[in-house]
C-alpha atoms as a PDB file:
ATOM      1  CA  UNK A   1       0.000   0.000   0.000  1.00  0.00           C
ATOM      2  CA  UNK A   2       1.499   3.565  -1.150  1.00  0.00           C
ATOM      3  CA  UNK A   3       1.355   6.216   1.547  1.00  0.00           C
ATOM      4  CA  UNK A   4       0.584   9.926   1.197  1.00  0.00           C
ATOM      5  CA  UNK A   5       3.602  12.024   2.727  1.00  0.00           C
ATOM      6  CA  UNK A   6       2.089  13.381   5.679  1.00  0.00           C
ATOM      7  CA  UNK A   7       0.431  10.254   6.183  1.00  0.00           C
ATOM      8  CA  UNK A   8       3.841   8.168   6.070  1.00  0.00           C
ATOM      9  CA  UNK A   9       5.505  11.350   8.794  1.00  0.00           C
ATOM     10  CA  UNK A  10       2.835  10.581  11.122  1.00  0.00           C
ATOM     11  CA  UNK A  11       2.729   6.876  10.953  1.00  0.00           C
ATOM     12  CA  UNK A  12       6.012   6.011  10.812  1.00  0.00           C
ATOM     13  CA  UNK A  13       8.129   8.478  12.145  1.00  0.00           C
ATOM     14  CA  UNK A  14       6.415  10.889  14.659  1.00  0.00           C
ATOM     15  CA  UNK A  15       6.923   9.568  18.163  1.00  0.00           C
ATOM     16  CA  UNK A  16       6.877  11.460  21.590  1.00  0.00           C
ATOM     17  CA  UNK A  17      10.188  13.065  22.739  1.00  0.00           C
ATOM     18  CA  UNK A  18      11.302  13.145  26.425  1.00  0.00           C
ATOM     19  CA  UNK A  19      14.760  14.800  26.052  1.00  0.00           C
ATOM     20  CA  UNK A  20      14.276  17.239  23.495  1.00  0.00           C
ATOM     21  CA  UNK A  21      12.214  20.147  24.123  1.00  0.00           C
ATOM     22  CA  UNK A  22      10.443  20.459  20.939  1.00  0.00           C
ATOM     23  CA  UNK A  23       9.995  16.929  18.314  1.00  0.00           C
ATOM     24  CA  UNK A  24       8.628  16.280  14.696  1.00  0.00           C
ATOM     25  CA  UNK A  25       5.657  18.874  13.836  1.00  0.00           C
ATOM     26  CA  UNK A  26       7.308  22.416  13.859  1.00  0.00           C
ATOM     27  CA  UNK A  27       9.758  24.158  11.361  1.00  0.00           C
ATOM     28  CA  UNK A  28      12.494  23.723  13.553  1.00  0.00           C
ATOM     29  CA  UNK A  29      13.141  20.946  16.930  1.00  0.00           C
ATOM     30  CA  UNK A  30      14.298  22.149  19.828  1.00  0.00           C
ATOM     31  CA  UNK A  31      17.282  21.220  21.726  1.00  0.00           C
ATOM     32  CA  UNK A  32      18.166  21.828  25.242  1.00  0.00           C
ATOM     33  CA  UNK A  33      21.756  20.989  26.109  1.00  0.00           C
ATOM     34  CA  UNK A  34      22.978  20.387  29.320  1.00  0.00           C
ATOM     35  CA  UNK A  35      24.995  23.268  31.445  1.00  0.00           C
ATOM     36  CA  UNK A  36      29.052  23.301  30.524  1.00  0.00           C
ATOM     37  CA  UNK A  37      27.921  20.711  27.647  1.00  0.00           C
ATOM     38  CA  UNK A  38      28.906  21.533  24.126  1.00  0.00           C
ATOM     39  CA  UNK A  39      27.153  20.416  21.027  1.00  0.00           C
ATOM     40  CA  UNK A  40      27.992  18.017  19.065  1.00  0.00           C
ATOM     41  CA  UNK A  41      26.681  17.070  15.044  1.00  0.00           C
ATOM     42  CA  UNK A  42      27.244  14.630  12.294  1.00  0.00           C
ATOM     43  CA  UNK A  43      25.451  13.920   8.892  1.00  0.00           C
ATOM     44  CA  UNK A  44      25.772  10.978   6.690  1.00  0.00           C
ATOM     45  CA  UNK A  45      24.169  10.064   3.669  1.00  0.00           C
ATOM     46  CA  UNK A  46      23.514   6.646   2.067  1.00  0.00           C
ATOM     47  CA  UNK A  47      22.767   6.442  -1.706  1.00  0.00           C
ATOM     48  CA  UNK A  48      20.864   3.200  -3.119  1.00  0.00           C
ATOM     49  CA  UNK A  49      23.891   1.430  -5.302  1.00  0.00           C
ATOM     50  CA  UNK A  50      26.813   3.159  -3.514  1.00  0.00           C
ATOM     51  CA  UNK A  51      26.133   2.558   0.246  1.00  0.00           C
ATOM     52  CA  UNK A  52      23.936  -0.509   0.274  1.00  0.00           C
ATOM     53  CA  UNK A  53      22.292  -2.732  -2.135  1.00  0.00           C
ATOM     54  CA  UNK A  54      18.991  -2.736  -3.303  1.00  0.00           C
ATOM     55  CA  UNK A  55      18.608  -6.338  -1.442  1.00  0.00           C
ATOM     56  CA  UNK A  56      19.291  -5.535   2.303  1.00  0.00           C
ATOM     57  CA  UNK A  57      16.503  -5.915   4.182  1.00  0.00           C
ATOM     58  CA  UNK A  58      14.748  -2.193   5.377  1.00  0.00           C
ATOM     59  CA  UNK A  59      15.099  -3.188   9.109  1.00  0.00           C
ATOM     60  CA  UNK A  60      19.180  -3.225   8.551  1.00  0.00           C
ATOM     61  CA  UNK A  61      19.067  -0.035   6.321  1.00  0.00           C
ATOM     62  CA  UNK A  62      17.263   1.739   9.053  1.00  0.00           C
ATOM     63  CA  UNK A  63      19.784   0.557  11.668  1.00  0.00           C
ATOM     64  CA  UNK A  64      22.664   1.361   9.819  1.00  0.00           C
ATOM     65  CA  UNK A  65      21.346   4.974   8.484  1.00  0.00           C
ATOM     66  CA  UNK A  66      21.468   5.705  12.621  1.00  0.00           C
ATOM     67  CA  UNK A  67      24.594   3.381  13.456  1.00  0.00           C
ATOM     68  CA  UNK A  68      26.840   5.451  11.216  1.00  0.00           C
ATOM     69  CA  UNK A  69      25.767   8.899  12.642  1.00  0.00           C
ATOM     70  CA  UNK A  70      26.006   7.467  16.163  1.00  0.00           C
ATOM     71  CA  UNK A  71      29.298   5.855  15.359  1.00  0.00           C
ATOM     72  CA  UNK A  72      30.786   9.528  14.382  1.00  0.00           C
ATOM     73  CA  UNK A  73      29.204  10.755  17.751  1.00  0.00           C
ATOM     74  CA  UNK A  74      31.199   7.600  19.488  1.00  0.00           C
ATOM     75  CA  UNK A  75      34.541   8.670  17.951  1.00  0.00           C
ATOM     76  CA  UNK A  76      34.153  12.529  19.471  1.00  0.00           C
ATOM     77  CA  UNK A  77      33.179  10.930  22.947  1.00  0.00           C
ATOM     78  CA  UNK A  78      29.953  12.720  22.824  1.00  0.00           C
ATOM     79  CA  UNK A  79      26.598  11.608  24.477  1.00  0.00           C
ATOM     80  CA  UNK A  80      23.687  11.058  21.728  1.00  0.00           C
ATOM     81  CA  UNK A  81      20.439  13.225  22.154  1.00  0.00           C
ATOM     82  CA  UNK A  82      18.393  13.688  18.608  1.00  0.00           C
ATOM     83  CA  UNK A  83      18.493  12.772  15.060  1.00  0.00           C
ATOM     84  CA  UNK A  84      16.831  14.083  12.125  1.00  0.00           C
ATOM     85  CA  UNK A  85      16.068  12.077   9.437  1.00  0.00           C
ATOM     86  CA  UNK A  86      15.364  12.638   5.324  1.00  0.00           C
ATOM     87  CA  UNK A  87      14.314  10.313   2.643  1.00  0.00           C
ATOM     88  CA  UNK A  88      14.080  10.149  -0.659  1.00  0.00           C
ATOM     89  CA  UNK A  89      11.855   7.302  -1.725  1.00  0.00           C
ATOM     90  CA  UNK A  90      10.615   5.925  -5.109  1.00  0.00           C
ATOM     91  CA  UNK A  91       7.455   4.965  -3.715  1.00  0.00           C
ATOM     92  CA  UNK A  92       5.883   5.142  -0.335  1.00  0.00           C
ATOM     93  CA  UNK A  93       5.422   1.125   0.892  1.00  0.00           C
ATOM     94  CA  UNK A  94       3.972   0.415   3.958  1.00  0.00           C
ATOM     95  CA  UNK A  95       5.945  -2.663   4.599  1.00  0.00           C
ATOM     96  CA  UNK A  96       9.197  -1.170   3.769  1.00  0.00           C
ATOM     97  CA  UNK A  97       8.747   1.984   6.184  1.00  0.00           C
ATOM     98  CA  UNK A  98       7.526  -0.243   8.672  1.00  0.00           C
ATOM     99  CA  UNK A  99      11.093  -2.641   8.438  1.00  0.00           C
ATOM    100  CA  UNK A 100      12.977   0.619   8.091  1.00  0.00           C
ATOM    101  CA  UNK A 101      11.318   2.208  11.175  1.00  0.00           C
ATOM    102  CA  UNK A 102      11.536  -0.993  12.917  1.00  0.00           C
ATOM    103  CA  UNK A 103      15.359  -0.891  12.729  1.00  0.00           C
ATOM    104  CA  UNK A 104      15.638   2.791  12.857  1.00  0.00           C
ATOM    105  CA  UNK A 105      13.722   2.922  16.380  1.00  0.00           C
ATOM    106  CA  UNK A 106      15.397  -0.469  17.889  1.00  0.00           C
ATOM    107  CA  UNK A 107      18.743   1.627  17.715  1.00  0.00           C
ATOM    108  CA  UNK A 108      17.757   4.962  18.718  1.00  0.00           C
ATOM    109  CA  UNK A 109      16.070   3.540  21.883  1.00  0.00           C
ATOM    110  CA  UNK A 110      19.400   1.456  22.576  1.00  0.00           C
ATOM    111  CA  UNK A 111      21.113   4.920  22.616  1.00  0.00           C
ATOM    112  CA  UNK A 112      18.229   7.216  23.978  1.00  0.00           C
ATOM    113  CA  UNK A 113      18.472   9.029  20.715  1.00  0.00           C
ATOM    114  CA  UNK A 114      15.337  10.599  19.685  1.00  0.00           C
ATOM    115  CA  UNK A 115      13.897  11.240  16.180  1.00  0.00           C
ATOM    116  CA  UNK A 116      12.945  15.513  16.460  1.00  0.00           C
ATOM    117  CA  UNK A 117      12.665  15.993  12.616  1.00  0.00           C
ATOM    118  CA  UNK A 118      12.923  15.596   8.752  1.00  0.00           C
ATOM    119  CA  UNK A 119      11.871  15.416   5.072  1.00  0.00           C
ATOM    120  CA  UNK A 120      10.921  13.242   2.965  1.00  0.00           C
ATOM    121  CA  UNK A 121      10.167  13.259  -0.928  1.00  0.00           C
ATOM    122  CA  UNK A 122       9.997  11.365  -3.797  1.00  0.00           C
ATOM    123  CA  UNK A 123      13.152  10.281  -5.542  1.00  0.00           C
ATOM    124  CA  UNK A 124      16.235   7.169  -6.301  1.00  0.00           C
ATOM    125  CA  UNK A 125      16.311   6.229  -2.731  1.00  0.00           C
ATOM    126  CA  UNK A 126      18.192   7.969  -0.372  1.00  0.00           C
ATOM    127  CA  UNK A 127      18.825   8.476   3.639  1.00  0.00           C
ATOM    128  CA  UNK A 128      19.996  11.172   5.105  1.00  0.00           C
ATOM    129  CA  UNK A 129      20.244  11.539   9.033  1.00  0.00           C
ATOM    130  CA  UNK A 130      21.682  14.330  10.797  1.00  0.00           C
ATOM    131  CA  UNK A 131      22.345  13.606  14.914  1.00  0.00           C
ATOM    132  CA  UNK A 132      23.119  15.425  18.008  1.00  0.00           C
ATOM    133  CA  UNK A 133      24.987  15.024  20.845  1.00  0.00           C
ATOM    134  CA  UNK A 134      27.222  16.720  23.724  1.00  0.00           C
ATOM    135  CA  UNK A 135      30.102  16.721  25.173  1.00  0.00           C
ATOM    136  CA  UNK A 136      32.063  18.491  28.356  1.00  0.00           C
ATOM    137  CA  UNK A 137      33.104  21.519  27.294  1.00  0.00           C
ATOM    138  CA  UNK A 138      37.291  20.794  26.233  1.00  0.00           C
ATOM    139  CA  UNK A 139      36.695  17.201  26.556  1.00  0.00           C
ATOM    140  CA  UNK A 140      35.987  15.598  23.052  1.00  0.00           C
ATOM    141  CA  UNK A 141      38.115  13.496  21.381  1.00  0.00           C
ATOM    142  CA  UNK A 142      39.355  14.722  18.348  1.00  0.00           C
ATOM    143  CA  UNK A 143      41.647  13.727  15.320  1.00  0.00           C
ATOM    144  CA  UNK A 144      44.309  15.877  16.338  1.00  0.00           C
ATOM    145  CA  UNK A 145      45.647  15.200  19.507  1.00  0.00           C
ATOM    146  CA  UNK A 146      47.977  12.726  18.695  1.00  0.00           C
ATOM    147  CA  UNK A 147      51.504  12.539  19.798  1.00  0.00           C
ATOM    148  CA  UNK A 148      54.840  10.387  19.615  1.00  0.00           C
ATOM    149  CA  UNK A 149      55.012   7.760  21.869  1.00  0.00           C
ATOM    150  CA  UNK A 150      51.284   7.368  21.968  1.00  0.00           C
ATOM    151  CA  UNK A 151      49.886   3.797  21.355  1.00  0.00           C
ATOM    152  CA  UNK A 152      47.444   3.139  18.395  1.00  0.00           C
ATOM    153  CA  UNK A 153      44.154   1.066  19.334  1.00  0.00           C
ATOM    154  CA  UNK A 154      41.132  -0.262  17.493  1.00  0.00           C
ATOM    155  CA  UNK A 155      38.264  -1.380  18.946  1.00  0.00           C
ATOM    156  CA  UNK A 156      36.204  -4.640  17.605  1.00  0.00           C
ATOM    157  CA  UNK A 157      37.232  -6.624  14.482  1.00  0.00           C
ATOM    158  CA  UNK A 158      38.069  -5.115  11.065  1.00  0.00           C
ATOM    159  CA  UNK A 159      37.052  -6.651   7.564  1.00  0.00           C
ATOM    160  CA  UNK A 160      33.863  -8.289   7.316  1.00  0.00           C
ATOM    161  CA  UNK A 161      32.161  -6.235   5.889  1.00  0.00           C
ATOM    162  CA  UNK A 162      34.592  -5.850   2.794  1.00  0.00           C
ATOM    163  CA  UNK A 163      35.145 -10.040   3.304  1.00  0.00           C
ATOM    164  CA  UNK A 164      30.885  -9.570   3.002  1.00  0.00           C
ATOM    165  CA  UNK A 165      31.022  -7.052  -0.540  1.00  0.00           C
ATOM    166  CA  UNK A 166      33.554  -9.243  -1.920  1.00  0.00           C
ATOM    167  CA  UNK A 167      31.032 -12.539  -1.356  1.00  0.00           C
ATOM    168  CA  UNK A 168      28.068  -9.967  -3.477  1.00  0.00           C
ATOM    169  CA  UNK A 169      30.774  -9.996  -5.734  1.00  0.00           C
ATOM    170  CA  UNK A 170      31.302 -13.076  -6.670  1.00  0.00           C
ATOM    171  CA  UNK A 171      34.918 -13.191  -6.106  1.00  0.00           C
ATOM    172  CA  UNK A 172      34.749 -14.997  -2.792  1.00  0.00           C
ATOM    173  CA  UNK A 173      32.736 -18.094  -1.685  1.00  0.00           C
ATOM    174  CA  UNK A 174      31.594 -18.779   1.742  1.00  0.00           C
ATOM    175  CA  UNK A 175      29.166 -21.496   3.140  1.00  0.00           C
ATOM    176  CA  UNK A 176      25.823 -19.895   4.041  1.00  0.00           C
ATOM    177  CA  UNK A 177      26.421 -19.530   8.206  1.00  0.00           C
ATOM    178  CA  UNK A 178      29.955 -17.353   7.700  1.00  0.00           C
ATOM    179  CA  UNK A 179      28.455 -15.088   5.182  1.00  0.00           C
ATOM    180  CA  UNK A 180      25.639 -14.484   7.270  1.00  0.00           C
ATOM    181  CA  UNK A 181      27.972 -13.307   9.960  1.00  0.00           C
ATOM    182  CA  UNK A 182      29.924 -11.228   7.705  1.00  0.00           C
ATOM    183  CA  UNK A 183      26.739  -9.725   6.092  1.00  0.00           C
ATOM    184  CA  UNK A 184      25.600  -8.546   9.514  1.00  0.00           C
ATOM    185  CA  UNK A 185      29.105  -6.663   9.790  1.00  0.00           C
ATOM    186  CA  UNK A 186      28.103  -5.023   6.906  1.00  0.00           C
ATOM    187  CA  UNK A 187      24.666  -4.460   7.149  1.00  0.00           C
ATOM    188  CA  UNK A 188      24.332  -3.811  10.456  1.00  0.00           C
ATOM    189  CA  UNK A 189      27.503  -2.025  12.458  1.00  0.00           C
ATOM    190  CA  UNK A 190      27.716  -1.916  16.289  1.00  0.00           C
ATOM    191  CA  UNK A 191      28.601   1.828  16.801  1.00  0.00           C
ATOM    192  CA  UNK A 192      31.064   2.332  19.577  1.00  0.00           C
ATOM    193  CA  UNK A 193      28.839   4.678  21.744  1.00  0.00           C
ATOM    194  CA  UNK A 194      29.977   3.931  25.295  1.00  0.00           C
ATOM    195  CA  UNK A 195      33.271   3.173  24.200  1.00  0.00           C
ATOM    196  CA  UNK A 196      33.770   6.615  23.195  1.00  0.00           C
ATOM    197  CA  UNK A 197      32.293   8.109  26.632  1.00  0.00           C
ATOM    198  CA  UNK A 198      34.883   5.629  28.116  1.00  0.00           C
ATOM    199  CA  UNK A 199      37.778   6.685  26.429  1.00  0.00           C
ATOM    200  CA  UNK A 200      36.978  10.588  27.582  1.00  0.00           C
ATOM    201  CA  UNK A 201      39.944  11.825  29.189  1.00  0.00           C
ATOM    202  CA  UNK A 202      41.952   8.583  28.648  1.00  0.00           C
ATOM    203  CA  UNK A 203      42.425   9.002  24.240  1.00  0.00           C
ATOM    204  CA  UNK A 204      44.657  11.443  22.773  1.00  0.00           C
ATOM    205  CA  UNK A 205      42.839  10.884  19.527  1.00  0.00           C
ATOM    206  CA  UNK A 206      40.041   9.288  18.175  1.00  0.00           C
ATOM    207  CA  UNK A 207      38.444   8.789  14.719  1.00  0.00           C
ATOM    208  CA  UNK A 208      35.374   5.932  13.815  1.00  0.00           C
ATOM    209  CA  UNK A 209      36.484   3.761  10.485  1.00  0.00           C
ATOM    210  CA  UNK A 210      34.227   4.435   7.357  1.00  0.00           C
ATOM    211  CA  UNK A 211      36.419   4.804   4.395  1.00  0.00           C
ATOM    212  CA  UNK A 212      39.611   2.074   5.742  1.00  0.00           C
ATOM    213  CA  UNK A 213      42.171   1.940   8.155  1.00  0.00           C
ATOM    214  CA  UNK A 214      44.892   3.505   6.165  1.00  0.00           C
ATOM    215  CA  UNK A 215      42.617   5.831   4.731  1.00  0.00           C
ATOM    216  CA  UNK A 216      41.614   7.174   8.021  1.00  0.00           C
ATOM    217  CA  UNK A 217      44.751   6.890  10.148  1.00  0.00           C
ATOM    218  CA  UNK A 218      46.018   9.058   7.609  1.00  0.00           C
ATOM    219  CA  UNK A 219      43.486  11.820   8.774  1.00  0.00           C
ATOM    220  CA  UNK A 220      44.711  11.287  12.241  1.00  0.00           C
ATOM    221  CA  UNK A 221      48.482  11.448  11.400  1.00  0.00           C
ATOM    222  CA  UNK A 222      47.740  14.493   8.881  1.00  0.00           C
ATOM    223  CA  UNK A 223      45.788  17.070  11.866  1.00  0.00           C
ATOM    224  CA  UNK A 224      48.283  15.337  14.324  1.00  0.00           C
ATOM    225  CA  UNK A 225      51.396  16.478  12.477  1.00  0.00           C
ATOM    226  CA  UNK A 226      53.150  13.149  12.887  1.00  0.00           C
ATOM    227  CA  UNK A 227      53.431   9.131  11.665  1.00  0.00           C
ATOM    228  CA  UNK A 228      52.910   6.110  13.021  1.00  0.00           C
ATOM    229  CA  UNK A 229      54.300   2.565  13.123  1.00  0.00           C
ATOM    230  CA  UNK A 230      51.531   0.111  11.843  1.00  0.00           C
ATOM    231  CA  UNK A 231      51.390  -3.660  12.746  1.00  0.00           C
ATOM    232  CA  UNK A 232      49.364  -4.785   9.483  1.00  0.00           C
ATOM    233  CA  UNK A 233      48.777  -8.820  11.133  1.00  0.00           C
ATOM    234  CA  UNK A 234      47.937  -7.205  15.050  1.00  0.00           C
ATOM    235  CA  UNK A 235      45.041  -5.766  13.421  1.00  0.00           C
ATOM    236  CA  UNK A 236      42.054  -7.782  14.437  1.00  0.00           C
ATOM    237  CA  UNK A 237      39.589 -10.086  12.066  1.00  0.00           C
ATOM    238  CA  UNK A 238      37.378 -12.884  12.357  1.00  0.00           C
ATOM    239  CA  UNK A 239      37.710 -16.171  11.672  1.00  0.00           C
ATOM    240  CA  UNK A 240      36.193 -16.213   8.687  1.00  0.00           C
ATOM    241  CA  UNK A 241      38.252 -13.358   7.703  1.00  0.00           C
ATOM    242  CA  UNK A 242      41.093 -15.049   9.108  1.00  0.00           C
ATOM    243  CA  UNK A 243      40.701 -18.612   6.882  1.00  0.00           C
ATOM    244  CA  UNK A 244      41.389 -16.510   3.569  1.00  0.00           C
ATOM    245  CA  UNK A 245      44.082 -15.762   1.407  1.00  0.00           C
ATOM    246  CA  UNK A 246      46.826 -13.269   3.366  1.00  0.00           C
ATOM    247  CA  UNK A 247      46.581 -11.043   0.750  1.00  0.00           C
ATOM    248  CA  UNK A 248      42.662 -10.303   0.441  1.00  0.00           C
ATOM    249  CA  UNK A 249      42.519 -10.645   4.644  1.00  0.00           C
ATOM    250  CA  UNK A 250      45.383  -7.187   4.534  1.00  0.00           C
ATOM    251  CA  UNK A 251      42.821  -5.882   1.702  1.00  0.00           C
ATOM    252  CA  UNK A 252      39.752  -5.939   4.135  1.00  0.00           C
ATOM    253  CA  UNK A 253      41.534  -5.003   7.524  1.00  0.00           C
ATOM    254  CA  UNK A 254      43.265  -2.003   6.213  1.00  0.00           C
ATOM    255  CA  UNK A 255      41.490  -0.462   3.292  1.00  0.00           C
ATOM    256  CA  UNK A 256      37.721  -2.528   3.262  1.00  0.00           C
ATOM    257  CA  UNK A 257      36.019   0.490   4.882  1.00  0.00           C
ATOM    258  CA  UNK A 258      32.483   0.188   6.567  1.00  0.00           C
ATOM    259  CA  UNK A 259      33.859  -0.745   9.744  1.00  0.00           C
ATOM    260  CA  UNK A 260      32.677   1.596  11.761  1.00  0.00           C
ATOM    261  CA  UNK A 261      34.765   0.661  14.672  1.00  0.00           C
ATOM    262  CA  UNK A 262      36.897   3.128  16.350  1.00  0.00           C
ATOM    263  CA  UNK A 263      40.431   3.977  15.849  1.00  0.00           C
ATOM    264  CA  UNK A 264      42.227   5.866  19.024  1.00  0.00           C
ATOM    265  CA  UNK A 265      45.390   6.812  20.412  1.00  0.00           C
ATOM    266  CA  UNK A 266      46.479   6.916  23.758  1.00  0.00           C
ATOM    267  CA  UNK A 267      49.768   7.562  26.154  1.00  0.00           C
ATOM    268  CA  UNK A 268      51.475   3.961  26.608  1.00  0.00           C
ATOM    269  CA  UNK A 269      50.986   5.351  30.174  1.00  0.00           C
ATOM    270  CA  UNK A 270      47.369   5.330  30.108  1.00  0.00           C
ATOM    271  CA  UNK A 271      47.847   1.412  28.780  1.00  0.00           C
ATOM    272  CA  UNK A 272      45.579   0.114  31.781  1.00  0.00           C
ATOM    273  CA  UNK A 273      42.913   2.818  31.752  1.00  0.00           C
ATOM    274  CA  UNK A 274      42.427   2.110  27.718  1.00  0.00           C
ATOM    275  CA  UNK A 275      41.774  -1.709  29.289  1.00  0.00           C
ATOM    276  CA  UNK A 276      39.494  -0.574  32.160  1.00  0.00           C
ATOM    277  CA  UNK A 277      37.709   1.289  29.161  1.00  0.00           C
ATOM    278  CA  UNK A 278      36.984  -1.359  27.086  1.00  0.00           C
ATOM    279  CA  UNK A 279      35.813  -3.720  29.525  1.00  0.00           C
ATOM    280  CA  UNK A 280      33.473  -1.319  31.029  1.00  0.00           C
ATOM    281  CA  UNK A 281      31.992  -0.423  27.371  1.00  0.00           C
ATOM    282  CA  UNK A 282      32.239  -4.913  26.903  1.00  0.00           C
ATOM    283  CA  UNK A 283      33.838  -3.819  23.251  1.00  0.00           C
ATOM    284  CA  UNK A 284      37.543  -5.619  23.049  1.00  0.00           C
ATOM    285  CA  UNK A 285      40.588  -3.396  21.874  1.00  0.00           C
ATOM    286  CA  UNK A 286      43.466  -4.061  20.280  1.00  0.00           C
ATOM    287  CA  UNK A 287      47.122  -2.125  20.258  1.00  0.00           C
ATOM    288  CA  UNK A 288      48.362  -2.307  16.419  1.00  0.00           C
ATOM    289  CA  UNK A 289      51.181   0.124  16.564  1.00  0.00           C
ATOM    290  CA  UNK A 290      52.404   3.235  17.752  1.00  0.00           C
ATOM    291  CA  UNK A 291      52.851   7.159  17.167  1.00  0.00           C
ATOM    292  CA  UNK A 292      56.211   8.051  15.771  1.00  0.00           C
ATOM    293  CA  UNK A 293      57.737  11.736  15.482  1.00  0.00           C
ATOM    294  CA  UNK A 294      58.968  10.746  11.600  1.00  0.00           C
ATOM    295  CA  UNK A 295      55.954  12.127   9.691  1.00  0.00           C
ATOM    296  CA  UNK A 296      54.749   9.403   7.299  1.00  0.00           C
ATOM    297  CA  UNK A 297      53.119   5.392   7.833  1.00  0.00           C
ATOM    298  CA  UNK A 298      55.139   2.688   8.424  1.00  0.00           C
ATOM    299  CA  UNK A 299      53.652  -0.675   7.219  1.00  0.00           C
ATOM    300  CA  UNK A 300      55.281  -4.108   9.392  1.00  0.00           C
ATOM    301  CA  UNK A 301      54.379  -7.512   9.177  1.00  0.00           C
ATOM    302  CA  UNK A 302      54.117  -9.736  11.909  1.00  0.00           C
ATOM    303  CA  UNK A 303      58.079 -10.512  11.651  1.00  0.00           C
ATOM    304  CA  UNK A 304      58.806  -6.636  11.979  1.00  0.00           C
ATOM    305  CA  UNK A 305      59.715  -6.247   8.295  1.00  0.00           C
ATOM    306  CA  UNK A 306      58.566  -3.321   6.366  1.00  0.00           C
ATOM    307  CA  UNK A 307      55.564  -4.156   4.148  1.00  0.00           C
ATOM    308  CA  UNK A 308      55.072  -1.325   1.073  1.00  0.00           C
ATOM    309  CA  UNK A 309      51.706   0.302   1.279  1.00  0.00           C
ATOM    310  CA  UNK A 310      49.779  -0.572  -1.955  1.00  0.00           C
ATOM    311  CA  UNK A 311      46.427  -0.478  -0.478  1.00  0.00           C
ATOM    312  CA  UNK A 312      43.754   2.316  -1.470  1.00  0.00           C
ATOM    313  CA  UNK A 313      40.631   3.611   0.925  1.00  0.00           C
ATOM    314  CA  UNK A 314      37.554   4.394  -0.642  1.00  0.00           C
ATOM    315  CA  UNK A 315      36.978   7.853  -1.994  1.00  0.00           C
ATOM    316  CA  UNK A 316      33.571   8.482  -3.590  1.00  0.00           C
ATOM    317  CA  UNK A 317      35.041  10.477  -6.289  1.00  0.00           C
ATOM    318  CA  UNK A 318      37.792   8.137  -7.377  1.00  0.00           C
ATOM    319  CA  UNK A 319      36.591   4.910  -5.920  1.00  0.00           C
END
């Protein structure tokens, strides 16, 4: 059944807010942050055929369209509060906004993240959610605080969801249980949320992985002004990742993107509160190098020889 526009708003997506002072209805949603908080905002937006395939089911999409706002919010430390949200659909069905808002909703109440506004129109379908969060005032974790001597951390497991494309492919086979496991990496990311708040006052430098792990460590090393030694086979995978070929399991870890784990540096002093972190937030971490005053990345394999850095992140515009 095809939905008029208002119709679909107030079915699907209008819900009563708590936290925010003002939800869905007006021209503008009101915010109320808390005293000596600062604001903090992301957008993302997913595009049909470049961010997802036509065949993932609308419960996922509508997790992952919040999980990759909230996972920014998770790499700046910050505490979610609202989320806006825009679509462009081809057609208005009533079963796909109810999987979508099904999804959508499960993850926003996980986070206490409330839906306050929007759009929608007709169009090649589209997603587009802007979110809102704070943070102590000074206290968010940002790209450019690293420093020499600081140890380099990620959070989670990196791959499967490149291990998961490469299966849609066709260039990879995988019995029906792994790829399911894999798919879900892709389809449906865990953002780091009380990670981040853990890691308040304990990282030097944090940054969530979207576009690779080379890709965005060099964002970290670029604001930071320095380099970094990387242990390419420290970095985390699963086992499924972990049964292929060397060469495709370095491809995934270090330039699959769609990770959406965080990245994060810390003083090798601080090497048990990073632990005491990640067990209060139940999300394992990893060390997989270190910050180094030479400016430039340093590749190592797991005998401490120097690997050369052929991999490529994803770019929209040259990808």
């Amino acid at each position: 059944m095809s939905l008029g526009e208002f119709e679909l708003i107030a079915r699907h997506f209008t819900r009563p807010v708590r936290r925010a002072a003002l939800g869905v209805g007006d021209d503008c949603a009101l915010l109320s942050l808390t005293p000596g908080q600062q604001l903090a905002t992301s957008t993302d937006l997913l595009i049909e055929g470049r961010h997802f395939l036509s065949t993932v089911a609308p419960e996922r999409l509508g997790h992952k369209a919040l999980a990759v706002n909230l996972s920014d919010l998770a790499a700046c430390g910050a505490r979610p509060l609202a989320f806006t949200l825009s679509l462009a659909l081809p057609q208005a069905e009533e079963a796909w906004l109810a999987g979508f808002a099904r999804g959508l909703f499960a993850l926003a109440d996980a986070h206490g993240c409330e839906l306050v506004g929007g759009d929608t129109t007709r169009g090649p379908l589209a997603i587009n959610v802007s979110i809102f969060g704070e943070v102590p005032a000074g206290q968010a974790l940002l790209r450019s605080g690293a420093r020499p001597g600081d140890e380099l951390y990620v959070s989670g497991r990196l791959g499967d969801a490149r291990l998961a494309l490469e299966v849609f492919r066709g260039t990879v086979s995988l019995p029906g249980e792994a790829f399911e496991r894999v798919r879900i990496a892709m389809e449906c990311p865990q953002p780091r949320v009380a990670l981040g708040l853990a890691l308040r006052g304990v990282a030097s430098s944090a940054i969530d992985l979207s576009d690779g792990l080379l890709g965005d460590l060099g964002h970290v090393l670029q604001l930071s002004g320095c380099g970094a030694r990387l242990e390419v086979d420290a970095v985390p995978r699963s086992a499924e990742l972990a049964a292929q070929p060397l060469a495709l399991q370095r491809l995934c870890t270090l330039a699959g993107g769609d990770d959406y784990e965080l990245l994060f540096t810390a003083p090798a002093a601080q090497r048990q509160a990073v632990a005491h972190a990640a067990q209060a937030a139940g999300v394992p971490v990893s060390r997989i190098g270190c910050i180094e005053a030479e400016p430039g990345l340093r590749l190592m394999d797991a005998q401490g020889q120097p690997l050369p850095n052929t991999w490529t992140s994803f770019d929209h515009f040259r990808t």
